[in-house]
PDB file of N, CA and C in Angstrom:
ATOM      1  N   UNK A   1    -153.761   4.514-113.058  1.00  0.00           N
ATOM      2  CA  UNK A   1    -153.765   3.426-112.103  1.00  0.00           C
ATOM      3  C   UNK A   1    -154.326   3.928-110.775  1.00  0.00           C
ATOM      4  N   UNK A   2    -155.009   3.080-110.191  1.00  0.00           N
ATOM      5  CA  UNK A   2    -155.746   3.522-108.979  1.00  0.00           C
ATOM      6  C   UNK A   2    -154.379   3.239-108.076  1.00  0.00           C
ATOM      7  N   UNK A   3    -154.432   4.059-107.180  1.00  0.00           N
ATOM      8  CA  UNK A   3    -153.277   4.408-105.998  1.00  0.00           C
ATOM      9  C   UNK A   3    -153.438   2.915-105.129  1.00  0.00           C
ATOM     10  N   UNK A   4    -154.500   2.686-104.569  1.00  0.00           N
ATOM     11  CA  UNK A   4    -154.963   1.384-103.550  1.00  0.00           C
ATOM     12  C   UNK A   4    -155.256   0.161-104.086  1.00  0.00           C
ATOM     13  N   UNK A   5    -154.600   0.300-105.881  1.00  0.00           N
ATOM     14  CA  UNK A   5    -154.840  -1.125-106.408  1.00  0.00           C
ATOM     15  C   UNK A   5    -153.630  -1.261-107.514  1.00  0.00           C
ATOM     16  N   UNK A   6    -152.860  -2.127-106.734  1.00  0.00           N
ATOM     17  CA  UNK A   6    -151.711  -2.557-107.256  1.00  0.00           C
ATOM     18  C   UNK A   6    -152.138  -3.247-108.761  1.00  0.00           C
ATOM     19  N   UNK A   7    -152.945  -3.658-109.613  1.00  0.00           N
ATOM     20  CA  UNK A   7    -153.241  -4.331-110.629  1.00  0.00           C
ATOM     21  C   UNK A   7    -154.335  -4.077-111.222  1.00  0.00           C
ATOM     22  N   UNK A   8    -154.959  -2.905-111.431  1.00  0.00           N
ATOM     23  CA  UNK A   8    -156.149  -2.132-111.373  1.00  0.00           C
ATOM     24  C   UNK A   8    -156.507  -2.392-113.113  1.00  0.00           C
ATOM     25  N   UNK A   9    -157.064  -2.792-113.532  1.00  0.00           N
ATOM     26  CA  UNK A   9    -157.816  -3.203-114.917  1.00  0.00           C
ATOM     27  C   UNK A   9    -158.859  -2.619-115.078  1.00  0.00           C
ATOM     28  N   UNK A  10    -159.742  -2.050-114.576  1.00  0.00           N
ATOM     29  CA  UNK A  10    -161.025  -1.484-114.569  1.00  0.00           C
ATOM     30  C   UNK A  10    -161.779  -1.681-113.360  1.00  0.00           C
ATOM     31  N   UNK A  11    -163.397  -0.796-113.832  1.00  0.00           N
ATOM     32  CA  UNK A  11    -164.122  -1.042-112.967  1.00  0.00           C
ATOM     33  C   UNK A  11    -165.243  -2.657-112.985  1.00  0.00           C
ATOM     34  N   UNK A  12    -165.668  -2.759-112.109  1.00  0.00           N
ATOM     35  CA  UNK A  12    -167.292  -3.709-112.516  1.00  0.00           C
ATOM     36  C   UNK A  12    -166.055  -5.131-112.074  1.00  0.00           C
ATOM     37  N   UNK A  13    -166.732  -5.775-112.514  1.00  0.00           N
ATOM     38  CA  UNK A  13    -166.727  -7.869-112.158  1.00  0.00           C
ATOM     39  C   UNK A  13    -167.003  -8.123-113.128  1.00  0.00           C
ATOM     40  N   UNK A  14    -165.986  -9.509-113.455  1.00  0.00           N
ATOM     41  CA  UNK A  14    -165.798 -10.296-114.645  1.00  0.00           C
ATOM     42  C   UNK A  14    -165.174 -11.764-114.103  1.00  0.00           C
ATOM     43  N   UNK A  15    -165.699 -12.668-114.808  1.00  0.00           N
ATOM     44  CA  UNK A  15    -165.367 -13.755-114.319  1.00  0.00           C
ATOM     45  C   UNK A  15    -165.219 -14.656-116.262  1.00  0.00           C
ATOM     46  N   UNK A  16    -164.119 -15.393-116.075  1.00  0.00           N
ATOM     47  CA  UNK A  16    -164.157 -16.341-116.949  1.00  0.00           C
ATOM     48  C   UNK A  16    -163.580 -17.845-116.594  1.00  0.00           C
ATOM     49  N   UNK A  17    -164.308 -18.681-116.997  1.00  0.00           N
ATOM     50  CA  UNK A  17    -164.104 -20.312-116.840  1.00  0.00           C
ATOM     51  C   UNK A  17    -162.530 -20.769-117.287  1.00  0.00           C
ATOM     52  N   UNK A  18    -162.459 -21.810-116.110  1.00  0.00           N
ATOM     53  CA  UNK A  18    -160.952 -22.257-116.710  1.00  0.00           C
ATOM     54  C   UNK A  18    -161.445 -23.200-117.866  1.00  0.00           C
ATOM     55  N   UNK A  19    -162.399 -23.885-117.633  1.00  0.00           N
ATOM     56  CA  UNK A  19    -162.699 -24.502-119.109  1.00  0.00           C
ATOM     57  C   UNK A  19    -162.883 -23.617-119.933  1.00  0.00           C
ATOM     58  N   UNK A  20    -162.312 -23.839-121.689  1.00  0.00           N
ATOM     59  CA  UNK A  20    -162.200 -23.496-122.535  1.00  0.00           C
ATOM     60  C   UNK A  20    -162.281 -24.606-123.938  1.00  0.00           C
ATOM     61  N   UNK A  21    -162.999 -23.846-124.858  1.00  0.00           N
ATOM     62  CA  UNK A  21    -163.322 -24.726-125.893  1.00  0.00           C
ATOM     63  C   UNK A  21    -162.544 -23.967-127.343  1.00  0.00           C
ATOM     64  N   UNK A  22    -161.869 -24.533-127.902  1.00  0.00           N
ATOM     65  CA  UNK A  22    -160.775 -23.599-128.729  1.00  0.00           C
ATOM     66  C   UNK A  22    -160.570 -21.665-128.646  1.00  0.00           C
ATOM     67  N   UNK A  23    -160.213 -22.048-127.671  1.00  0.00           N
ATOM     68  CA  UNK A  23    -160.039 -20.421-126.603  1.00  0.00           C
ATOM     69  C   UNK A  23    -161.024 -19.854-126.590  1.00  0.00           C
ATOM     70  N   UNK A  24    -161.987 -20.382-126.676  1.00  0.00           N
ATOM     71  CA  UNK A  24    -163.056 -19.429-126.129  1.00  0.00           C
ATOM     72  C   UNK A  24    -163.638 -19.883-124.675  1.00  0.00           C
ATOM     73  N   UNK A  25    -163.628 -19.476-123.321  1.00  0.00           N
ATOM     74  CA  UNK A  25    -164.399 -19.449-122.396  1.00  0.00           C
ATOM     75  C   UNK A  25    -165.512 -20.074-122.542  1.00  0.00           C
ATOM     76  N   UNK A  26    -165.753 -21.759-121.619  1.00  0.00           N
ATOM     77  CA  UNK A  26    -167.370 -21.831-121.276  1.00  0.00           C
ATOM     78  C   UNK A  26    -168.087 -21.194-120.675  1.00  0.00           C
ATOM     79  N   UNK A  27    -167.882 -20.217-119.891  1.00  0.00           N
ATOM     80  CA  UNK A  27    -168.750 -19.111-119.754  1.00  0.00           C
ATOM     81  C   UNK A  27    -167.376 -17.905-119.076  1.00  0.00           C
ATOM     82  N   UNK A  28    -168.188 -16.661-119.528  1.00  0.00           N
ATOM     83  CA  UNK A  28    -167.444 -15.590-119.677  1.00  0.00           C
ATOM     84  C   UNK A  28    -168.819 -14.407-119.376  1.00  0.00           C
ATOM     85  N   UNK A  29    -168.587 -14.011-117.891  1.00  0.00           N
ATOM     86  CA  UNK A  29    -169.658 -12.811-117.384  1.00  0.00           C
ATOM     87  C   UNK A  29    -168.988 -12.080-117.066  1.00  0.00           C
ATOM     88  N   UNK A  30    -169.526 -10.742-117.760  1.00  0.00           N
ATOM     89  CA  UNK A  30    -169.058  -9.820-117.294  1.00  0.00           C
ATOM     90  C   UNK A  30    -169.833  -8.310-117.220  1.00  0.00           C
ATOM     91  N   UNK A  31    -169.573  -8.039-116.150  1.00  0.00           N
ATOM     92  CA  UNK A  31    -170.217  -6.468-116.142  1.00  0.00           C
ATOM     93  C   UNK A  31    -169.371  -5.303-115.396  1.00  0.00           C
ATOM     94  N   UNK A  32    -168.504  -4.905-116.937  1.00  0.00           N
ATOM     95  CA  UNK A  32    -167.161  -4.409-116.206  1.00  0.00           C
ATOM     96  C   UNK A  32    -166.841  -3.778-117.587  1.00  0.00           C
ATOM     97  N   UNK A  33    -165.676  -2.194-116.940  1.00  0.00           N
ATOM     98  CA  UNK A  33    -165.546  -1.400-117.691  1.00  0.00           C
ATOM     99  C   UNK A  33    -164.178  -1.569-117.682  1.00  0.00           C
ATOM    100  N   UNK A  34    -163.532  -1.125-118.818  1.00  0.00           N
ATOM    101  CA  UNK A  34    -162.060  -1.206-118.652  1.00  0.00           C
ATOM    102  C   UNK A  34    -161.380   0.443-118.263  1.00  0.00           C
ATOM    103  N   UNK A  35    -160.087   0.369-118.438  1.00  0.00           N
ATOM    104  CA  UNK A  35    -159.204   1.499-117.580  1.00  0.00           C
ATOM    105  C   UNK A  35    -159.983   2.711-118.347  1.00  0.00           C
ATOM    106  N   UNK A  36    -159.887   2.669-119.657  1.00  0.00           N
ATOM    107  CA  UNK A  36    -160.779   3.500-120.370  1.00  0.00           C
ATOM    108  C   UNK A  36    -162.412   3.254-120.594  1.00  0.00           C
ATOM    109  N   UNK A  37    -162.590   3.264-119.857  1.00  0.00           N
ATOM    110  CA  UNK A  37    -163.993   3.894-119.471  1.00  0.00           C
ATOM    111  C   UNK A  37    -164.653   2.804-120.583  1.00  0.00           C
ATOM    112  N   UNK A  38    -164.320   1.192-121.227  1.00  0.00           N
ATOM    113  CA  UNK A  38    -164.678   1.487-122.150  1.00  0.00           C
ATOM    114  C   UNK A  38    -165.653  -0.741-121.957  1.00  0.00           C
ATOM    115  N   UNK A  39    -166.852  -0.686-122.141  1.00  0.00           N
ATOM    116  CA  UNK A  39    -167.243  -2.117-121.905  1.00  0.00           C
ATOM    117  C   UNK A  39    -166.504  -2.988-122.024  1.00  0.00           C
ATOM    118  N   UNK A  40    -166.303  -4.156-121.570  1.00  0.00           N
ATOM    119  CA  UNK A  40    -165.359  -5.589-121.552  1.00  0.00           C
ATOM    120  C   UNK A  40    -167.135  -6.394-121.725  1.00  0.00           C
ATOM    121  N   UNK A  41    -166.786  -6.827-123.257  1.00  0.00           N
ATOM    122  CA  UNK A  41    -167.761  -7.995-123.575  1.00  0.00           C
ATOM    123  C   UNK A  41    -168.030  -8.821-123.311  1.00  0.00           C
ATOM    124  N   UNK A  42    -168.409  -9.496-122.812  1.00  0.00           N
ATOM    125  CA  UNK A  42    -169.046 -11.178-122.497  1.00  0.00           C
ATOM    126  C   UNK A  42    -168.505 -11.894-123.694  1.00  0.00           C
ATOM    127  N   UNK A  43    -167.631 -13.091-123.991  1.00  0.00           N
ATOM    128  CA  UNK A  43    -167.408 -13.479-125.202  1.00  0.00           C
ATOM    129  C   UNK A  43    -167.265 -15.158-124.742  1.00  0.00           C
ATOM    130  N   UNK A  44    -167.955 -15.486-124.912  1.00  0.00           N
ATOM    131  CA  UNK A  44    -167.783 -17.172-124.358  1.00  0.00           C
ATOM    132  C   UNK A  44    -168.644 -18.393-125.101  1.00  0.00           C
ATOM    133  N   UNK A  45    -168.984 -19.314-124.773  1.00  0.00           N
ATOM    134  CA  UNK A  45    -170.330 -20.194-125.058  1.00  0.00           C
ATOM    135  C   UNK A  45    -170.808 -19.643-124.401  1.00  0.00           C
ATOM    136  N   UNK A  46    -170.912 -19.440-123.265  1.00  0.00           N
ATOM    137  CA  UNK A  46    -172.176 -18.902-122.499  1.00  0.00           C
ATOM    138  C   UNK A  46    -171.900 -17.296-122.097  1.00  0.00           C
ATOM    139  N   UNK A  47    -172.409 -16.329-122.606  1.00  0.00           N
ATOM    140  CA  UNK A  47    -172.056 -15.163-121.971  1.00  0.00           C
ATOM    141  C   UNK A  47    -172.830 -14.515-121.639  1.00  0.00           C
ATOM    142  N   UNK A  48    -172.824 -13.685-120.232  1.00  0.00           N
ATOM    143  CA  UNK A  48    -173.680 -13.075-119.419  1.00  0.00           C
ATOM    144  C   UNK A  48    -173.165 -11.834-119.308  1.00  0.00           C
ATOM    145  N   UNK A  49    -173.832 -10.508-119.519  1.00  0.00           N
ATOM    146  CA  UNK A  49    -173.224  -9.627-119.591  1.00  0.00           C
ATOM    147  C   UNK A  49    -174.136  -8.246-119.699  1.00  0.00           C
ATOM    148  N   UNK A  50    -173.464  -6.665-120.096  1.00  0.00           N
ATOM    149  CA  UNK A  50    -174.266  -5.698-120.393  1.00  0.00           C
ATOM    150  C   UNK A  50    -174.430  -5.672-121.841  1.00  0.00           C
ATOM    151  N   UNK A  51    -172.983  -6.513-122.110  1.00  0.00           N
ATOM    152  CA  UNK A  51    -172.738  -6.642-123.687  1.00  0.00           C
ATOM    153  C   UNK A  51    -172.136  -8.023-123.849  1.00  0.00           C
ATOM    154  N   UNK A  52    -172.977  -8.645-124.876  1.00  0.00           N
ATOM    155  CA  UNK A  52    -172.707 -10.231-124.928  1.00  0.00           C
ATOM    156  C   UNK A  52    -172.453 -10.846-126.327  1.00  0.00           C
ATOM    157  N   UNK A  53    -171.669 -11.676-126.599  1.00  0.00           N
ATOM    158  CA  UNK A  53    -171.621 -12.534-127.966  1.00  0.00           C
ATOM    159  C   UNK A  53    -171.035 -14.021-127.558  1.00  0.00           C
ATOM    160  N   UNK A  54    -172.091 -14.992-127.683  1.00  0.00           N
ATOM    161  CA  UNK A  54    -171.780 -16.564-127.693  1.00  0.00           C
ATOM    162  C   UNK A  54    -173.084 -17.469-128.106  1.00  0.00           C
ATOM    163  N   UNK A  55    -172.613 -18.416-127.971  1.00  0.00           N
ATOM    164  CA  UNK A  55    -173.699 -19.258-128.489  1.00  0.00           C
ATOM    165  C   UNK A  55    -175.219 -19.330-127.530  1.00  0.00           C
ATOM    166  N   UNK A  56    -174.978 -19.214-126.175  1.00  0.00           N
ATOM    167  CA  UNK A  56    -175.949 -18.657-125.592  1.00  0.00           C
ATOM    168  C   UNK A  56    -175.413 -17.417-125.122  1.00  0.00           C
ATOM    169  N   UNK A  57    -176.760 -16.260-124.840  1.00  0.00           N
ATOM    170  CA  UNK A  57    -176.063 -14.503-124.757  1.00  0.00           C
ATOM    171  C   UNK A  57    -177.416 -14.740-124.090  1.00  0.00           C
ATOM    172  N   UNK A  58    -177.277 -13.842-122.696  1.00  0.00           N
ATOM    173  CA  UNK A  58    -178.025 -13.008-121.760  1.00  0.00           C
ATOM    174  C   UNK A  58    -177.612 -11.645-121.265  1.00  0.00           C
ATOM    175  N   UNK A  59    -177.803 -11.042-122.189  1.00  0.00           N
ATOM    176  CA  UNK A  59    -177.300  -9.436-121.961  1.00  0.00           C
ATOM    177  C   UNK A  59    -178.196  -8.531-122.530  1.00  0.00           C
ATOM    178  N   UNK A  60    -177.921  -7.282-122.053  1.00  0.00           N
ATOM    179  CA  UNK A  60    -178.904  -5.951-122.893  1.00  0.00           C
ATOM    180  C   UNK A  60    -178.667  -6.149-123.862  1.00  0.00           C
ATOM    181  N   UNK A  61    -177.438  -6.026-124.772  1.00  0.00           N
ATOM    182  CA  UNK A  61    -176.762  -5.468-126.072  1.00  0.00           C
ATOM    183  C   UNK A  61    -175.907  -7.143-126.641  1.00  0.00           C
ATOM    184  N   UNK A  62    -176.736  -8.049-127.550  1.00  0.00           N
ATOM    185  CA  UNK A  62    -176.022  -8.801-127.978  1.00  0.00           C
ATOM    186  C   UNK A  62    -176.423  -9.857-128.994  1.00  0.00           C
ATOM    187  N   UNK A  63    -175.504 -10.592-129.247  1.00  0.00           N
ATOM    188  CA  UNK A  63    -175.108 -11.434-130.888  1.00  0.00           C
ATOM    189  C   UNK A  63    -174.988 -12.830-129.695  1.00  0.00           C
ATOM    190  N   UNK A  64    -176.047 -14.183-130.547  1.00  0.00           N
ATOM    191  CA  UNK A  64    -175.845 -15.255-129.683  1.00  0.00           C
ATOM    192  C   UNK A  64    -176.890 -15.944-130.674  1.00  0.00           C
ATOM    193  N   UNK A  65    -176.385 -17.793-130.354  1.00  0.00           N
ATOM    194  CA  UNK A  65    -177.769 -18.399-131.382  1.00  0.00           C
ATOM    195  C   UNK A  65    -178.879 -18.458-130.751  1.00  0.00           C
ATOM    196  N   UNK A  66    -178.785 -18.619-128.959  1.00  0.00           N
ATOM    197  CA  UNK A  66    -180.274 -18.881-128.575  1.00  0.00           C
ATOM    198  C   UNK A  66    -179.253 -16.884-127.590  1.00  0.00           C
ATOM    199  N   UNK A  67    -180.382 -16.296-127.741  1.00  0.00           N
ATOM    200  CA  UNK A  67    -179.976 -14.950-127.079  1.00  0.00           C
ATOM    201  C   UNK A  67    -181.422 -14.600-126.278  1.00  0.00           C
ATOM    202  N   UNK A  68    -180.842 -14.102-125.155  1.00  0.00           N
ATOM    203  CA  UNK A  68    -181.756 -13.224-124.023  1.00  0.00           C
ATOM    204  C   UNK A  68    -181.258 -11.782-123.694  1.00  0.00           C
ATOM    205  N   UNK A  69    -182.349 -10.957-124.684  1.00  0.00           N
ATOM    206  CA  UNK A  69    -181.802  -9.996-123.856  1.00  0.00           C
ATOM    207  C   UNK A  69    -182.641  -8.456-124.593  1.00  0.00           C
ATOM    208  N   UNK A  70    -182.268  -7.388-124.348  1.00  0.00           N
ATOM    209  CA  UNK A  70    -183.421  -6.083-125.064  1.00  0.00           C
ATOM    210  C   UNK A  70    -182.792  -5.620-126.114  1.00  0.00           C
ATOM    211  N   UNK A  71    -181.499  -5.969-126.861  1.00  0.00           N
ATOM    212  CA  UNK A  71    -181.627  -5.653-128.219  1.00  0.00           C
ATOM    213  C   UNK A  71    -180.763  -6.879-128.696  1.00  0.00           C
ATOM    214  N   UNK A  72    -180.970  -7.748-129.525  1.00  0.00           N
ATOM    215  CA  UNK A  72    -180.106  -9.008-129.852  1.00  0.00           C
ATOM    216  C   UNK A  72    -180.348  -8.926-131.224  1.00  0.00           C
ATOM    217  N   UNK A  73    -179.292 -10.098-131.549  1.00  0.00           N
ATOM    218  CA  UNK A  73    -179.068 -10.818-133.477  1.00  0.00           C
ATOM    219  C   UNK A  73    -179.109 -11.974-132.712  1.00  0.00           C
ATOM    220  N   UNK A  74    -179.650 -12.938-133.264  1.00  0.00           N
ATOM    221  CA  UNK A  74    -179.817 -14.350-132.917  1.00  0.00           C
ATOM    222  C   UNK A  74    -180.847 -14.965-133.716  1.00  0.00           C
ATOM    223  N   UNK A  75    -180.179 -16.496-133.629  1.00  0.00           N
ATOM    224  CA  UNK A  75    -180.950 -17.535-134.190  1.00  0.00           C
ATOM    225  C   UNK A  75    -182.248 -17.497-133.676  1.00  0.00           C
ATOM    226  N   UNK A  76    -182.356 -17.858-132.611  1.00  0.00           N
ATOM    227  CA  UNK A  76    -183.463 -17.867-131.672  1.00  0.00           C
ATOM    228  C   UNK A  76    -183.223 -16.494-130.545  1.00  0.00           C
ATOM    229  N   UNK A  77    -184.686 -15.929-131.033  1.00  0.00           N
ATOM    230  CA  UNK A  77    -184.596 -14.798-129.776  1.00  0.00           C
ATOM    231  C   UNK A  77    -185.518 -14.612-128.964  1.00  0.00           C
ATOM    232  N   UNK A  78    -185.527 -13.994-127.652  1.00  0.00           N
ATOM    233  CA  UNK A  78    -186.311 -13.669-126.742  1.00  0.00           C
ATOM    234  C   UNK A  78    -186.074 -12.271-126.444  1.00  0.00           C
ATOM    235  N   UNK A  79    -186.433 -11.318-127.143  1.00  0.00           N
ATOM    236  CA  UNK A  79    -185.820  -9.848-126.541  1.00  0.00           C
ATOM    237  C   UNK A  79    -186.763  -8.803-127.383  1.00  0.00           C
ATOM    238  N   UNK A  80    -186.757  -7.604-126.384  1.00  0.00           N
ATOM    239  CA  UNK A  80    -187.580  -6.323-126.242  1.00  0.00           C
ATOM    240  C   UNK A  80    -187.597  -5.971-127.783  1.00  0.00           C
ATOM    241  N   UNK A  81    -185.907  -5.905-128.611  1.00  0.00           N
ATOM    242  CA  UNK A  81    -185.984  -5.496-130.474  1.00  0.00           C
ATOM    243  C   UNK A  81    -185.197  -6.575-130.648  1.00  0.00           C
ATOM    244  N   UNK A  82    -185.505  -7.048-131.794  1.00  0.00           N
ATOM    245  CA  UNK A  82    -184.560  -8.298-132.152  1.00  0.00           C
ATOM    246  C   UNK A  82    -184.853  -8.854-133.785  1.00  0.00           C
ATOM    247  N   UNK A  83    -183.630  -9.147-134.322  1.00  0.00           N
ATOM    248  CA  UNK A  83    -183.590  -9.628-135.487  1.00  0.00           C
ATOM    249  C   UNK A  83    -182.734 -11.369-135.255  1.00  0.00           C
ATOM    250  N   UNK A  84    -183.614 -12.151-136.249  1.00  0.00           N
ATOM    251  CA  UNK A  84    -183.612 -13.618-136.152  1.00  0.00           C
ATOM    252  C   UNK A  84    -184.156 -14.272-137.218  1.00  0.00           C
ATOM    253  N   UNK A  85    -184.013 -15.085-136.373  1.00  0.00           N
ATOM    254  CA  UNK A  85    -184.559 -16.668-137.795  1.00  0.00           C
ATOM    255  C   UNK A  85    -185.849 -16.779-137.031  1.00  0.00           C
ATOM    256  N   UNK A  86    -186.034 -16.647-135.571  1.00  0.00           N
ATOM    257  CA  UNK A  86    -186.970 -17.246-135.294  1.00  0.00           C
ATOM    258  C   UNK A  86    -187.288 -16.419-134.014  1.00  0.00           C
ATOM    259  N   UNK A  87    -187.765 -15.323-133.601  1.00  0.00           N
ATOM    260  CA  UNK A  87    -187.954 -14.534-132.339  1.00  0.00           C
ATOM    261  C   UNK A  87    -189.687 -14.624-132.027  1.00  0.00           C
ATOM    262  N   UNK A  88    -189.513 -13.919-130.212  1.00  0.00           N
ATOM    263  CA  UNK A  88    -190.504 -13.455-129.662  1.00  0.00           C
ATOM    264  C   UNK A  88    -189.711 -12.204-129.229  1.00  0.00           C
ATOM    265  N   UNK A  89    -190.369 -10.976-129.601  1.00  0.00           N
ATOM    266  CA  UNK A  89    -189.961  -9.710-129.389  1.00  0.00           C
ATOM    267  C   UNK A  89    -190.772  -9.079-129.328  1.00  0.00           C
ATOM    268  N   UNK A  90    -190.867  -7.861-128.667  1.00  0.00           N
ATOM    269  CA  UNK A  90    -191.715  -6.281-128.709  1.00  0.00           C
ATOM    270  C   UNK A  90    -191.862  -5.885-129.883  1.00  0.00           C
ATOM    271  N   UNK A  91    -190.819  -5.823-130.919  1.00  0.00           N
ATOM    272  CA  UNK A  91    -190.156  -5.559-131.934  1.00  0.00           C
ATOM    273  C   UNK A  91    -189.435  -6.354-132.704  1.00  0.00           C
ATOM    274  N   UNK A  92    -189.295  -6.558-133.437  1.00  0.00           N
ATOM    275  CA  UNK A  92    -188.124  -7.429-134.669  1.00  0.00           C
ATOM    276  C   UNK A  92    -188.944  -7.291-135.918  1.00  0.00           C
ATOM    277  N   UNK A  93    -187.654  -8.003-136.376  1.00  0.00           N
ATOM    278  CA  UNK A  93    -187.493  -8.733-137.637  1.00  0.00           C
ATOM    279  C   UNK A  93    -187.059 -10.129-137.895  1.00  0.00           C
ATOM    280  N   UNK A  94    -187.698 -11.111-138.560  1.00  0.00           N
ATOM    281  CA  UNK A  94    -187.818 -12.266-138.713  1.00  0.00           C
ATOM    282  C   UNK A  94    -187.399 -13.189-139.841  1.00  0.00           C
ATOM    283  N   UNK A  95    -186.656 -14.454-140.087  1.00  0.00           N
ATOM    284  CA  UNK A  95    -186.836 -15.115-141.687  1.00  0.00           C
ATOM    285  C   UNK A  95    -187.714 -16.250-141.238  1.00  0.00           C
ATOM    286  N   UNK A  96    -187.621 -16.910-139.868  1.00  0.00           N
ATOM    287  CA  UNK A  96    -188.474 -17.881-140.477  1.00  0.00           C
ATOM    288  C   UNK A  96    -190.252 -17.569-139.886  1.00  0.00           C
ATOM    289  N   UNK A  97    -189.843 -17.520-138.309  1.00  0.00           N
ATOM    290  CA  UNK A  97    -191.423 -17.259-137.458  1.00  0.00           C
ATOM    291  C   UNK A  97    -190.835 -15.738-136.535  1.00  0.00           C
ATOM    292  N   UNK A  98    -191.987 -15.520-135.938  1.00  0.00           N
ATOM    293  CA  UNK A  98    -191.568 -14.184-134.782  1.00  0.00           C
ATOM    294  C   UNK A  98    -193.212 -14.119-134.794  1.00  0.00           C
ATOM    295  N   UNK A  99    -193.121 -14.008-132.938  1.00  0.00           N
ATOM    296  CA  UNK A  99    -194.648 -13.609-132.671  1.00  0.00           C
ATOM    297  C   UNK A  99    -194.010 -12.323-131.625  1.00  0.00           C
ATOM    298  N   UNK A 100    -195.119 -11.536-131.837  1.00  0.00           N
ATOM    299  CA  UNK A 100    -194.444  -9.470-130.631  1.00  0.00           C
ATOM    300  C   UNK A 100    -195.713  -8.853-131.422  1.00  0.00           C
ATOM    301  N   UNK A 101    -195.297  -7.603-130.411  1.00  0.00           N
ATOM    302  CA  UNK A 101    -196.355  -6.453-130.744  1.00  0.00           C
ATOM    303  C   UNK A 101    -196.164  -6.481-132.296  1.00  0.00           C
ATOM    304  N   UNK A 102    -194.675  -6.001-132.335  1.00  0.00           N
ATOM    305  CA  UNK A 102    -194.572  -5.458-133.815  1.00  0.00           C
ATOM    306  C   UNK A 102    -193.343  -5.772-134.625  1.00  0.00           C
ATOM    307  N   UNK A 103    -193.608  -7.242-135.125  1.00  0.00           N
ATOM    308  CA  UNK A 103    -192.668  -7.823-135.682  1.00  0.00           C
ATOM    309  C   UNK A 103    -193.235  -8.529-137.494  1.00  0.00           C
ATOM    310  N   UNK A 104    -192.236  -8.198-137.994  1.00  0.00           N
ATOM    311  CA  UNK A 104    -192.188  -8.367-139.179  1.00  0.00           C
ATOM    312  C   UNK A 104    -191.448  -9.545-140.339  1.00  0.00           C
ATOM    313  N   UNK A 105    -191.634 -10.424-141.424  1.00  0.00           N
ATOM    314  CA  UNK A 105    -190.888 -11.142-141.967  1.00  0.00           C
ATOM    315  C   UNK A 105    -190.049  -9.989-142.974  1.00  0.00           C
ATOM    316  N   UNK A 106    -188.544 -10.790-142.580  1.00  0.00           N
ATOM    317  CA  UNK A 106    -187.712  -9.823-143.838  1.00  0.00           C
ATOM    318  C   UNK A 106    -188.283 -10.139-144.970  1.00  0.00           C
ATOM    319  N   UNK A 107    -188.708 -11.277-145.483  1.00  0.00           N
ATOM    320  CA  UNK A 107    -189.169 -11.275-146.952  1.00  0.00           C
ATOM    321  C   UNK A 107    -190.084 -10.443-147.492  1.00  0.00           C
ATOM    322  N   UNK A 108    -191.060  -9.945-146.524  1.00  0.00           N
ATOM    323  CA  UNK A 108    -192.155  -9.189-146.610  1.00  0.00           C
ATOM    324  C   UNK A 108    -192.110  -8.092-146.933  1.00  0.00           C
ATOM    325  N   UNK A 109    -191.001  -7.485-145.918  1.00  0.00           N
ATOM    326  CA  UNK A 109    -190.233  -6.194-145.312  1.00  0.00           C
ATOM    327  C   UNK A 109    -189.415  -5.992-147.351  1.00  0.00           C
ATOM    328  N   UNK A 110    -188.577  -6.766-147.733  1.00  0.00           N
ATOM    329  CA  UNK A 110    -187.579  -6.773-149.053  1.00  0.00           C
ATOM    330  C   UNK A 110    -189.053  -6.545-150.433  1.00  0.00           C
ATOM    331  N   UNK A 111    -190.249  -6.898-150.322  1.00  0.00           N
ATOM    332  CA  UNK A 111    -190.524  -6.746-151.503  1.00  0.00           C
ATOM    333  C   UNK A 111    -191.044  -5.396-152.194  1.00  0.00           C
TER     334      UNK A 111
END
């Protein structure tokens, strides 16, 4: 426990919505470490983060259907490596479309 913080949870900023949609947070940002040194995820409909999972995700590191971010799983992606149904990436892997430097269909990739 930090000496000058009576309620000390970690480091970084985190914010979550009092709205909630069967307990999950309408939006849930966070860029924050816990007591152990250890990431606090973004977990919401909307999550903004270093590390993210919701239906929309804007983070480095994350799982979302429409996702933003440099390494994602998503329906729809926009990110640096990324696996999807449907991406624009540097990198990925694809089932249905994907346009990037160097992106590939899994079906292609499986035969």
């Amino acid at each position: 426990m930090k000496p000058a913080q009576e309620n000390f949870d970690g480091y970084g900023w985190e914010y979550k919505s009092k709205m909630n949609f069967f307990g999950i947070p309408l939006l849930h940002i966070s860029f924050k470490y816990s007591k152990k040194k250890r990431p606090v995820v973004a977990k919401g409909i909307i999550a903004i983060g270093q590390f993210g999972i919701g239906i929309v995700n804007i983070s480095q590191i994350g799982i979302g259907f429409f996702s933003l971010g440099q390494i994602t799983i998503a329906y729809y992606a926009l990110s640096q490596i990324a696996f999807a149904y449907n991406l624009i990436a540097q990198v990925g892997v694809f089932i249905e479309s994907g346009v990037g430097q160097a992106v590939w269909k899994l079906s292609e990739l499986l035969r």
